[in-house]
N, C-alpha and C. Protein backbone atom coordinates (compact mmCIF):
# COMPACT_ATOMS: atom_id res chain seq x y z
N UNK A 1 1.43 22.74 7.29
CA UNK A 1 0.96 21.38 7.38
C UNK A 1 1.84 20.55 8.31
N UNK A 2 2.67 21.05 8.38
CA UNK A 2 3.64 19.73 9.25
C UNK A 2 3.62 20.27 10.66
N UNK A 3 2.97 21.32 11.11
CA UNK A 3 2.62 21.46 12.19
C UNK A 3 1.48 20.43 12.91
N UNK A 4 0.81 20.35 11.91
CA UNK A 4 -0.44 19.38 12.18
C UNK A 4 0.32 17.80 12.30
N UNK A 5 0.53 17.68 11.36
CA UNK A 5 0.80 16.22 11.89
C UNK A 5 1.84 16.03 12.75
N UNK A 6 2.70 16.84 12.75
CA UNK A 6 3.61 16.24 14.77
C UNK A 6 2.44 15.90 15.65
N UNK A 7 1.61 16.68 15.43
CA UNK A 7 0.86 17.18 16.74
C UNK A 7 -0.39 16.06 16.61
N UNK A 8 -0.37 15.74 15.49
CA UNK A 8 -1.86 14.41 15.32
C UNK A 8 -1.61 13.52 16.00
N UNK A 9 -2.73 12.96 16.45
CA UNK A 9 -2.72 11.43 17.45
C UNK A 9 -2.51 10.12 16.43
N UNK A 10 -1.97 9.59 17.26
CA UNK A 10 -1.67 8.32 16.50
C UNK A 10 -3.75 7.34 16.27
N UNK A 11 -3.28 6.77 15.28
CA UNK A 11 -5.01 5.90 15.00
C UNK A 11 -4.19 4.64 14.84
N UNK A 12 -5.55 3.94 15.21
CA UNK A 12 -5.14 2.82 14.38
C UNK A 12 -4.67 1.85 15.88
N UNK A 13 -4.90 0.66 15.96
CA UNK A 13 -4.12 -0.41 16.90
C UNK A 13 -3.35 -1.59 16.72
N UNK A 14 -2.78 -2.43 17.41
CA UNK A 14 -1.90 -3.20 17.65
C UNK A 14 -2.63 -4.18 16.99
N UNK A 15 -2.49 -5.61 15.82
CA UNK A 15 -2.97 -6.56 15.99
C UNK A 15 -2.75 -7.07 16.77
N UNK A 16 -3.73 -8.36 17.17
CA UNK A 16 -3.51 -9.52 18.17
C UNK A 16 -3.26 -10.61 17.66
N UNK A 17 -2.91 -11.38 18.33
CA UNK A 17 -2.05 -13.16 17.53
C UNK A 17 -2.93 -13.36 16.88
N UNK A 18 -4.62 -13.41 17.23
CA UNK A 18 -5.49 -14.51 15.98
C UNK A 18 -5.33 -13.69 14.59
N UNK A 19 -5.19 -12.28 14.67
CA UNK A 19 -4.94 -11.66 13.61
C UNK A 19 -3.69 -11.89 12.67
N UNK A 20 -2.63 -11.67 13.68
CA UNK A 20 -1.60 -11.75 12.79
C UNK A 20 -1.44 -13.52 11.93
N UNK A 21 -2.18 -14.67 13.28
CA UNK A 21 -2.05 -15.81 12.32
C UNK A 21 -3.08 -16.02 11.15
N UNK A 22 -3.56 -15.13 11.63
CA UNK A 22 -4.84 -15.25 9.76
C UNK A 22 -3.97 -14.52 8.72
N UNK A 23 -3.55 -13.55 8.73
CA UNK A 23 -2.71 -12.53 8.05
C UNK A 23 -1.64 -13.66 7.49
N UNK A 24 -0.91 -14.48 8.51
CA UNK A 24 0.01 -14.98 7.57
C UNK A 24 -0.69 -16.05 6.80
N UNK A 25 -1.72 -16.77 7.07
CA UNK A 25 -2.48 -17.60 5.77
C UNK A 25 -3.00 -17.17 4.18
N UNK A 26 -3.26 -15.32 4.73
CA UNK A 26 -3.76 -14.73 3.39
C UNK A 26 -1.99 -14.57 2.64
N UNK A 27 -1.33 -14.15 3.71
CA UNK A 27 0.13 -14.16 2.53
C UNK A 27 0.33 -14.69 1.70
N UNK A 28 0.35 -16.36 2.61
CA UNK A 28 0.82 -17.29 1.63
C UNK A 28 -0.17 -17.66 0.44
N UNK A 29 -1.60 -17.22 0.99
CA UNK A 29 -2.68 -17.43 -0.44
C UNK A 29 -2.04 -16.56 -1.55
N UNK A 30 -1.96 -15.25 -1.20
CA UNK A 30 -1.29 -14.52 -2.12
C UNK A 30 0.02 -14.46 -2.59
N UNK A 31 0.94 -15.30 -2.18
CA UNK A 31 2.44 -15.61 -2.34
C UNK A 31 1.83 -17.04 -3.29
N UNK A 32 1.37 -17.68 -3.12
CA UNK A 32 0.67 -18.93 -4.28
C UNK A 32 0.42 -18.39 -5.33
N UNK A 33 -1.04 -17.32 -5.53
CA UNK A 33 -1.58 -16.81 -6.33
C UNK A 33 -0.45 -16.04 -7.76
N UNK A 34 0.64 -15.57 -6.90
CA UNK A 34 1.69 -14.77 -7.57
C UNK A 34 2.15 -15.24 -7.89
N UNK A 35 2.86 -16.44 -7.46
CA UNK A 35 4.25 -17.66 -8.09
C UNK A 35 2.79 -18.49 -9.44
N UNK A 36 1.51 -18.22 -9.25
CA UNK A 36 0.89 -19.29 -10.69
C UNK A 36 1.07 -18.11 -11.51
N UNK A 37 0.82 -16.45 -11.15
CA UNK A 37 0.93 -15.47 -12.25
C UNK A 37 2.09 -15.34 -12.70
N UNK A 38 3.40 -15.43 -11.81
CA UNK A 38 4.46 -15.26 -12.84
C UNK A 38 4.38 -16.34 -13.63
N UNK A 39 4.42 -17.83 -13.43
CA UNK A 39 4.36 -19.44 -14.71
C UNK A 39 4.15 -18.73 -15.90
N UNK A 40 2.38 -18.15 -15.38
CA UNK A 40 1.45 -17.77 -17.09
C UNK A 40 2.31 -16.57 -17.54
N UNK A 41 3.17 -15.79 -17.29
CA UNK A 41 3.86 -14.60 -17.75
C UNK A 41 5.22 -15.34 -18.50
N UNK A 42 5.54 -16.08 -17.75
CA UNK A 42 6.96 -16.71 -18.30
C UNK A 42 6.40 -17.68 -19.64
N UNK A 43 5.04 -18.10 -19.29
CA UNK A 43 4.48 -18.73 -20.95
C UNK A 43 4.39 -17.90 -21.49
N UNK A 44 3.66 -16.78 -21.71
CA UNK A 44 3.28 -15.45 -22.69
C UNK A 44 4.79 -15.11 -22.99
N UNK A 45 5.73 -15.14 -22.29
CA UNK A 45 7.00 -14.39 -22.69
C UNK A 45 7.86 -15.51 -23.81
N UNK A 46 7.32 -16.71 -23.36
CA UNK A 46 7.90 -17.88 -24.61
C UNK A 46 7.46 -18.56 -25.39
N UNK A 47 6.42 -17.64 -25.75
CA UNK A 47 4.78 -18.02 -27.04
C UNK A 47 5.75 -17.88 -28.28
N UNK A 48 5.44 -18.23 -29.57
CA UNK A 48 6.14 -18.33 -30.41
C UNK A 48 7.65 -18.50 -30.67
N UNK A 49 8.39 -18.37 -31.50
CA UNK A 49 9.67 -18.86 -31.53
C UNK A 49 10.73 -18.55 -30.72
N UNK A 50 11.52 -19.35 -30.12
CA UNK A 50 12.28 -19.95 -29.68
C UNK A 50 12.69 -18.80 -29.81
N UNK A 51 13.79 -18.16 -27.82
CA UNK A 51 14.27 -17.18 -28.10
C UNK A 51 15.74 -17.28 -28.46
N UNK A 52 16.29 -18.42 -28.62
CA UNK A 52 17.94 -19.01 -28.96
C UNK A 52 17.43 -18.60 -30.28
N UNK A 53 16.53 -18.93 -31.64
CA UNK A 53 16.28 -18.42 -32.93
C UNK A 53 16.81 -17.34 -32.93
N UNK A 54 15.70 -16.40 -32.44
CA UNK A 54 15.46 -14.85 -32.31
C UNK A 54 17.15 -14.48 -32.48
N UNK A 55 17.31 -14.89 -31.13
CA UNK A 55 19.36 -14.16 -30.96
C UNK A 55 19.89 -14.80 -32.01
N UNK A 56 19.77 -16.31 -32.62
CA UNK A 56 20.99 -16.22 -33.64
C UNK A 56 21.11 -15.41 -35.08
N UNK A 57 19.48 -14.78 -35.00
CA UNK A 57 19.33 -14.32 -36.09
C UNK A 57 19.97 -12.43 -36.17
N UNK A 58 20.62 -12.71 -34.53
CA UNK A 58 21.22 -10.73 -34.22
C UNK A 58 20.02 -10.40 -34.01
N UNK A 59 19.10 -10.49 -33.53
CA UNK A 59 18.01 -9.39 -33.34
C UNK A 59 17.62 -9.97 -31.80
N UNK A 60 17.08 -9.06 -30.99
CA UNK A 60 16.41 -9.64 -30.06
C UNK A 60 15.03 -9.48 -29.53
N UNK A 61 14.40 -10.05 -28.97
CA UNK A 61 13.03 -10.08 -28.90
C UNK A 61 12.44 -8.87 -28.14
N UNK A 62 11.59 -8.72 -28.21
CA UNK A 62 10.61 -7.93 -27.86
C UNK A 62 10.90 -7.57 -26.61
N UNK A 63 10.90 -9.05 -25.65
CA UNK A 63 11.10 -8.59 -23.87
C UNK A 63 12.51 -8.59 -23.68
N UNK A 64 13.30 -8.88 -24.59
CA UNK A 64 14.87 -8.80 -24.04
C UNK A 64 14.75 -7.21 -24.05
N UNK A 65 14.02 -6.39 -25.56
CA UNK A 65 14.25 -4.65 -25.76
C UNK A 65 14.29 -4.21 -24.62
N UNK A 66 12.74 -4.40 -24.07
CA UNK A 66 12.35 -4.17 -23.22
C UNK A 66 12.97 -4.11 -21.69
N UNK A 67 13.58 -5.11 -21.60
CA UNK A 67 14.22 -5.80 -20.22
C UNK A 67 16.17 -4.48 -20.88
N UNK A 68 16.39 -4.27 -22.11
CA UNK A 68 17.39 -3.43 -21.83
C UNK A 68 17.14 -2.19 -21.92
N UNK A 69 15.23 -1.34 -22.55
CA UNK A 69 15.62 0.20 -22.16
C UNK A 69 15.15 0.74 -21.58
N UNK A 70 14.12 -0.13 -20.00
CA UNK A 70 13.22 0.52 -19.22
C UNK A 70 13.81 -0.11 -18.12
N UNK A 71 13.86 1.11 -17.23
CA UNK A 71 14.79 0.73 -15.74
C UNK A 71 13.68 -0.49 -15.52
N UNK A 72 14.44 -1.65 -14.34
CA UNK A 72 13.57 -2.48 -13.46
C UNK A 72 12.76 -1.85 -13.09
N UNK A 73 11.73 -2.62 -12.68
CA UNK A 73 10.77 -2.14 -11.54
C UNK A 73 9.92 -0.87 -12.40
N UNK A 74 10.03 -0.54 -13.57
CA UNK A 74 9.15 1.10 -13.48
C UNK A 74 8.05 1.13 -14.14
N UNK A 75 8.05 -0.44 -15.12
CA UNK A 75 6.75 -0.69 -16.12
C UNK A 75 6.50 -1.66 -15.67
N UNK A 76 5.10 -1.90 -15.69
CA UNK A 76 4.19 -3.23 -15.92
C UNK A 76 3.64 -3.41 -17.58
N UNK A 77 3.25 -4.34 -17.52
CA UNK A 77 2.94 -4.62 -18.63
C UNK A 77 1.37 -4.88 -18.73
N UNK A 78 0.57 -4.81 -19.28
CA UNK A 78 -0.91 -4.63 -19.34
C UNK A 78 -1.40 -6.29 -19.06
N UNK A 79 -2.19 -6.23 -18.55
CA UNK A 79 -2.90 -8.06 -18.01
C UNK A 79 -1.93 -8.75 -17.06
N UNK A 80 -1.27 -8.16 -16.88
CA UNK A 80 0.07 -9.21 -16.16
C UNK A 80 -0.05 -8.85 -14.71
């Protein structure tokens, strides 16, 4: 297999400026869209009691567990 692809032609072309300036408008739609999804995640994460409670009581919550026994980056969480 890796004979083949040295040897494959390149596809695909260069954008042009009107492209790339539309491209950066959808970013920022989607750089918006993401900064309102994290808000509603950071509410869901501070729905019921107070997480200063939680810790004085020695125990910790659900997303602290979480946040100490799954590397960054390797889970999502369902709806989020």
């Amino acid at each position: 297999m890796r004979q083949y692809f040295e040897k494959m032609t390149e596809f695909g072309m260069a954008l042009n400026k009107g492209q790339l300036l539309s491209s950066e408008e959808n970013v920022k739609n989607i750089m918006e869209v993401e900064a309102g999804i994290d808000v509603e995640i950071e509410k869901v994460k501070n729905a019921g009691m107070p997480t200063e409670k939680i810790n004085a009581r020695g125990v910790m919550t659900v997303w602290q567990r979480l946040e100490y026994l799954i590397d960054p980056g390797t889970w999502n969480p369902l709806h989020t």
